[in-house]
C-alpha atoms as a PDB file:
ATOM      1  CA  UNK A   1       5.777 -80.419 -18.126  1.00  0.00           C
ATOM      2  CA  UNK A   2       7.748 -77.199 -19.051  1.00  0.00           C
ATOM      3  CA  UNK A   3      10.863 -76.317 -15.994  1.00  0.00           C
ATOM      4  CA  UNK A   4      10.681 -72.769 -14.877  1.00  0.00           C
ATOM      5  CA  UNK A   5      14.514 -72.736 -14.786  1.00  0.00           C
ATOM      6  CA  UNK A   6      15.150 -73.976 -17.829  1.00  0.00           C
ATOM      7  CA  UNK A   7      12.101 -73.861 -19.730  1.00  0.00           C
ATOM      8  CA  UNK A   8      12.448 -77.078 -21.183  1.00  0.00           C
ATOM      9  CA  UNK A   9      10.160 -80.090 -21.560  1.00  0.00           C
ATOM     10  CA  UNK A  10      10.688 -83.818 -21.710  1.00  0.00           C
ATOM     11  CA  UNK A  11       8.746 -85.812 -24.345  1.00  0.00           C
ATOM     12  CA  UNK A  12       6.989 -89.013 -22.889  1.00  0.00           C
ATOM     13  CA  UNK A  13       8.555 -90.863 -25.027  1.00  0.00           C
ATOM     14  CA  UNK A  14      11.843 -90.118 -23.499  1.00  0.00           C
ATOM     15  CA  UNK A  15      10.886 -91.963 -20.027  1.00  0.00           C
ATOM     16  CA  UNK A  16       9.352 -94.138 -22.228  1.00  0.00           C
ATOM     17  CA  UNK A  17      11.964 -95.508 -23.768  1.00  0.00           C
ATOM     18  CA  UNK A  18      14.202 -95.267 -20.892  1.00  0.00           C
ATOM     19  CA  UNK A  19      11.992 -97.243 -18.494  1.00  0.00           C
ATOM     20  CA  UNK A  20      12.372 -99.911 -21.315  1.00  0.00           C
ATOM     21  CA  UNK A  21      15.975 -99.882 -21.680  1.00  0.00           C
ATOM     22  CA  UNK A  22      16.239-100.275 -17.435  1.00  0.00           C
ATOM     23  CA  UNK A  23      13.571-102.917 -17.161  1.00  0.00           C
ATOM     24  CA  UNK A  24      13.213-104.990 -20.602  1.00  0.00           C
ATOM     25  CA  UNK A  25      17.055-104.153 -21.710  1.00  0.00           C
ATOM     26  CA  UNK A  26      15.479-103.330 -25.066  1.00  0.00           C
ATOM     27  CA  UNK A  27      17.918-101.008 -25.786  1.00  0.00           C
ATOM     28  CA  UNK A  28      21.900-100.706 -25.491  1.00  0.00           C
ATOM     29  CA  UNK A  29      21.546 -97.223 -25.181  1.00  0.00           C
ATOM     30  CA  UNK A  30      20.121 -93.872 -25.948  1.00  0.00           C
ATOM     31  CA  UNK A  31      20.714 -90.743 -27.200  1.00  0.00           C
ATOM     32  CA  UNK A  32      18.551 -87.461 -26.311  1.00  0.00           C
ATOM     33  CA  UNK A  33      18.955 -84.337 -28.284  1.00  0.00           C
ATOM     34  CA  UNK A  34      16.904 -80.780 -27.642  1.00  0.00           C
ATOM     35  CA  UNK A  35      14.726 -79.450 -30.125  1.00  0.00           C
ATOM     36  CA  UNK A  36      13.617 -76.132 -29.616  1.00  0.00           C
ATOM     37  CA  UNK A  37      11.811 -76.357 -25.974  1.00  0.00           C
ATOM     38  CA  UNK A  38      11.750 -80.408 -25.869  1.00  0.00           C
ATOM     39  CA  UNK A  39      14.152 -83.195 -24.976  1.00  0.00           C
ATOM     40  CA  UNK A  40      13.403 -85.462 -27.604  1.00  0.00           C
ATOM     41  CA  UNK A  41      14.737 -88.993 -28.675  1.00  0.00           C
ATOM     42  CA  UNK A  42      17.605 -88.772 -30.980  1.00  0.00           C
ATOM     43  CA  UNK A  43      18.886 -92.899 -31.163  1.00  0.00           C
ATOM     44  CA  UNK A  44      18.176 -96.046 -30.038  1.00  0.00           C
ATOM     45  CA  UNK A  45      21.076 -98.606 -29.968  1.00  0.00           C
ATOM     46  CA  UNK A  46      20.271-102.278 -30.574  1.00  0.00           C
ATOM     47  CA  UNK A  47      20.872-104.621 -27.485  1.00  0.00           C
ATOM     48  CA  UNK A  48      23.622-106.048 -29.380  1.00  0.00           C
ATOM     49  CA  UNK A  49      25.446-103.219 -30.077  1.00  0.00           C
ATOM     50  CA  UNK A  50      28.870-101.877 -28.534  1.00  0.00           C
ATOM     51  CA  UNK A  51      29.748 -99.292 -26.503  1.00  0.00           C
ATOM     52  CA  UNK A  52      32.149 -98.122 -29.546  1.00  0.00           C
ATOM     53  CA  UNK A  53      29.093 -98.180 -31.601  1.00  0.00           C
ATOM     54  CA  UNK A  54      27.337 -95.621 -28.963  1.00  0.00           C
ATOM     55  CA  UNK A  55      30.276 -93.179 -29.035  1.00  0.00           C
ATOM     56  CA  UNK A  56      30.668 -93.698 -32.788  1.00  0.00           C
ATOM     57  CA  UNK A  57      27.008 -92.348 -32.765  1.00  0.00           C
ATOM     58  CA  UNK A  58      27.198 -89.297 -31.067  1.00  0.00           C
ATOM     59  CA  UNK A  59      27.936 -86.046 -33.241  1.00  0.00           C
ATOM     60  CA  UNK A  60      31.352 -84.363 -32.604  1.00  0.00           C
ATOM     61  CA  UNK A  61      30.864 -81.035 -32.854  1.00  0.00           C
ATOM     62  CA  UNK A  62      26.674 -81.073 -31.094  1.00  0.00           C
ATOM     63  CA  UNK A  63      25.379 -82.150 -27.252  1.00  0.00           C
ATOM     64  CA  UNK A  64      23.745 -84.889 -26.424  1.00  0.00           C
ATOM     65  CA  UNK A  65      22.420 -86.551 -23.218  1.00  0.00           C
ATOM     66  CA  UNK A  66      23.302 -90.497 -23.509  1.00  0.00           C
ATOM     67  CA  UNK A  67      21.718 -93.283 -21.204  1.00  0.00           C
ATOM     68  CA  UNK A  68      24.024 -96.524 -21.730  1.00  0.00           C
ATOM     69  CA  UNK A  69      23.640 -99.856 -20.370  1.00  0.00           C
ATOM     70  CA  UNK A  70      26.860-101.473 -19.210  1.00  0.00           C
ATOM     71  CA  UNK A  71      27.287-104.912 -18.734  1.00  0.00           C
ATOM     72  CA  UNK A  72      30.609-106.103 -16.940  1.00  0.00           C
ATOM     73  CA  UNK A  73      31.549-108.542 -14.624  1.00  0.00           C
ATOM     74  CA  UNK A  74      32.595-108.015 -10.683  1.00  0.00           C
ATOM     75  CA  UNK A  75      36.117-109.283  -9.553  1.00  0.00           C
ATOM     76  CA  UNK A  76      33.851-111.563  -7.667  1.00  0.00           C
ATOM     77  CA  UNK A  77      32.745-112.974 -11.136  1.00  0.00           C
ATOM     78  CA  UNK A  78      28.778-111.933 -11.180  1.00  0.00           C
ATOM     79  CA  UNK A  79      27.284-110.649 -13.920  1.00  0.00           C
ATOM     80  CA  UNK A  80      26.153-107.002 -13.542  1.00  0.00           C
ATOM     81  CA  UNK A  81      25.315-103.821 -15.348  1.00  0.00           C
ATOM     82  CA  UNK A  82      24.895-100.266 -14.651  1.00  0.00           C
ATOM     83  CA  UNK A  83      23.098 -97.353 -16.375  1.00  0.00           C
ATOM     84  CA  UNK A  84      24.962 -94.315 -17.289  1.00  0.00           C
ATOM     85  CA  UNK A  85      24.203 -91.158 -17.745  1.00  0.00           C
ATOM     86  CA  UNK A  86      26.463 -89.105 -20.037  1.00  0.00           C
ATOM     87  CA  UNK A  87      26.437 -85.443 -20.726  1.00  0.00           C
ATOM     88  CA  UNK A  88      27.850 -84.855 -24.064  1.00  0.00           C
ATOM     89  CA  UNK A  89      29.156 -81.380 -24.828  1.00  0.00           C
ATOM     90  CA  UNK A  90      31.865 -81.609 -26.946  1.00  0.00           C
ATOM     91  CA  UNK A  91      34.503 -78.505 -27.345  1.00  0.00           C
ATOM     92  CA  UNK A  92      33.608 -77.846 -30.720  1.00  0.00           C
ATOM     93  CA  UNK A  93      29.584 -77.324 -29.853  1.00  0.00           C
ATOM     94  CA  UNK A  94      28.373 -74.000 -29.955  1.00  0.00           C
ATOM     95  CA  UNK A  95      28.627 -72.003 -26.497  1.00  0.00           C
ATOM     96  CA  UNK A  96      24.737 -71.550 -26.971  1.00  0.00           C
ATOM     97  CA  UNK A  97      23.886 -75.014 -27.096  1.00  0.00           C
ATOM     98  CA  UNK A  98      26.288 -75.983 -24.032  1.00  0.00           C
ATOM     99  CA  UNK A  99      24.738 -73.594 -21.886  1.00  0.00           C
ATOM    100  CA  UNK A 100      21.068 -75.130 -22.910  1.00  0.00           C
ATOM    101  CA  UNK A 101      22.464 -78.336 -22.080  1.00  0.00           C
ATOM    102  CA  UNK A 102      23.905 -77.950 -19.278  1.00  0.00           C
ATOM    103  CA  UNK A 103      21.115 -75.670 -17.828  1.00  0.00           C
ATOM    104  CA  UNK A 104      18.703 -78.643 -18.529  1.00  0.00           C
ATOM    105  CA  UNK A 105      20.631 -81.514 -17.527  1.00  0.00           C
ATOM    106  CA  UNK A 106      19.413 -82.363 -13.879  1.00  0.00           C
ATOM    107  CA  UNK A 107      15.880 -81.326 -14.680  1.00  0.00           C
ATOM    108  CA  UNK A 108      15.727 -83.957 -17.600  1.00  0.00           C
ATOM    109  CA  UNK A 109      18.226 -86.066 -15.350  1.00  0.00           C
ATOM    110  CA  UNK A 110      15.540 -86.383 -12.956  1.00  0.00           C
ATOM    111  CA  UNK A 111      12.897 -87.327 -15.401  1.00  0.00           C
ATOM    112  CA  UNK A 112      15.298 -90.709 -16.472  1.00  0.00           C
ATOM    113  CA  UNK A 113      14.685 -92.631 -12.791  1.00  0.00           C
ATOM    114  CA  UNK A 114      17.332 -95.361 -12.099  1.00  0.00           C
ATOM    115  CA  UNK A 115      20.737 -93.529 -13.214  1.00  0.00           C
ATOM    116  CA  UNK A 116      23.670 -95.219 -11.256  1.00  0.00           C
ATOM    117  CA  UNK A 117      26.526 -93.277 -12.654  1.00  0.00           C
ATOM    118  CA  UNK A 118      27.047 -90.088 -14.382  1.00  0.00           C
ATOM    119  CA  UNK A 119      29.592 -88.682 -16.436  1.00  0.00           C
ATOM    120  CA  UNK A 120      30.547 -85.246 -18.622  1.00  0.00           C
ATOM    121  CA  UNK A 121      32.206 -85.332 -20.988  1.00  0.00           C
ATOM    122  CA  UNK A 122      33.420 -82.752 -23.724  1.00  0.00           C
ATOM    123  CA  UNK A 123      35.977 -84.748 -25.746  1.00  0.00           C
ATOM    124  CA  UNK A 124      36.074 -88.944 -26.485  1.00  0.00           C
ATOM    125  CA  UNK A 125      38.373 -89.276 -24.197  1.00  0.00           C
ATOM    126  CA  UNK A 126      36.864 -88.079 -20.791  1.00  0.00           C
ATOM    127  CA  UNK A 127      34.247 -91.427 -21.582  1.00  0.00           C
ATOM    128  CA  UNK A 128      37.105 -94.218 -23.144  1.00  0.00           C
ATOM    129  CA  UNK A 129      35.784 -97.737 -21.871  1.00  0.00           C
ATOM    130  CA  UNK A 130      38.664 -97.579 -18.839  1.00  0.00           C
ATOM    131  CA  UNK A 131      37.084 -94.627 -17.714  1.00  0.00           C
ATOM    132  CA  UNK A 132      33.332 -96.383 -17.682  1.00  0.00           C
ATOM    133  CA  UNK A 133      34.742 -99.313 -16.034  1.00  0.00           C
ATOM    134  CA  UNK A 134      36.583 -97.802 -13.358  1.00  0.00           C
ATOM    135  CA  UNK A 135      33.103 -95.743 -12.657  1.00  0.00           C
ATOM    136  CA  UNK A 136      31.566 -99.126 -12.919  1.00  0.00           C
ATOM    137  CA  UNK A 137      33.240-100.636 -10.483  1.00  0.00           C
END
């Protein structure tokens, strides 16, 4: 389970809960924090909850890896969504904890199958809503 690169291992439940949020839309999104060796599960956002409410929920000054679930509609008027996948390192982190991050990020990226659009980001505004929608798009 362990990456020789990194080192790091992905808890079941993180697929887990990500295969539930692509195919039962269970969730609104997630967010994924390491602990020691292990990506772990940090939060779970309600379906009914906003993307303000997501980036509202992740810590300013610590990295996270985010999954959200964005619904919009096409200029052609359908109904769609797309999963992102957002690495959160904000400037304020400790160097440390970036570099674990961003060492482990395609490993556990790979893990999370059905990612349509990725982002980094290291301050708010590098992931506004415009920015999501244009990537939507």
């Amino acid at each position: 389970m362990a990456n020789s690169a990194s080192g790091m291992a992905v808890r079941d439940e993180c697929k887990l809960k990500f295969l539930e949020l692509k195919a039962k839309r269970n969730y609104r999104f997630i967010t994924f924090k390491i602990v020691g060796q292990e990506v772990v599960v940090d939060k779970l956002g309600e379906p009914g909850e906003t993307y303000a409410d997501f980036t509202a929920s992740l810590p300013s000054d610590e990295c996270r890896y985010a999954v959200f679930d964005f619904d919009f509609i096409t200029n052609e008027n359908c109904q769609k969504s797309k999963i992102f996948f957002i690495a959160w390192s904000p400037d304020t982190s400790k160097v440390r904890m970036k570099m674990v991050y961003a060492s482990s990020k395609d490993r556990f990226k790979r893990e999370l199958d059905g990612i349509q659009v990725e982002l980094q980001a290291t301050d708010p505004s590098e992931m506004s809503l415009d920015i999501i929608k244009a990537r939507a798009y």
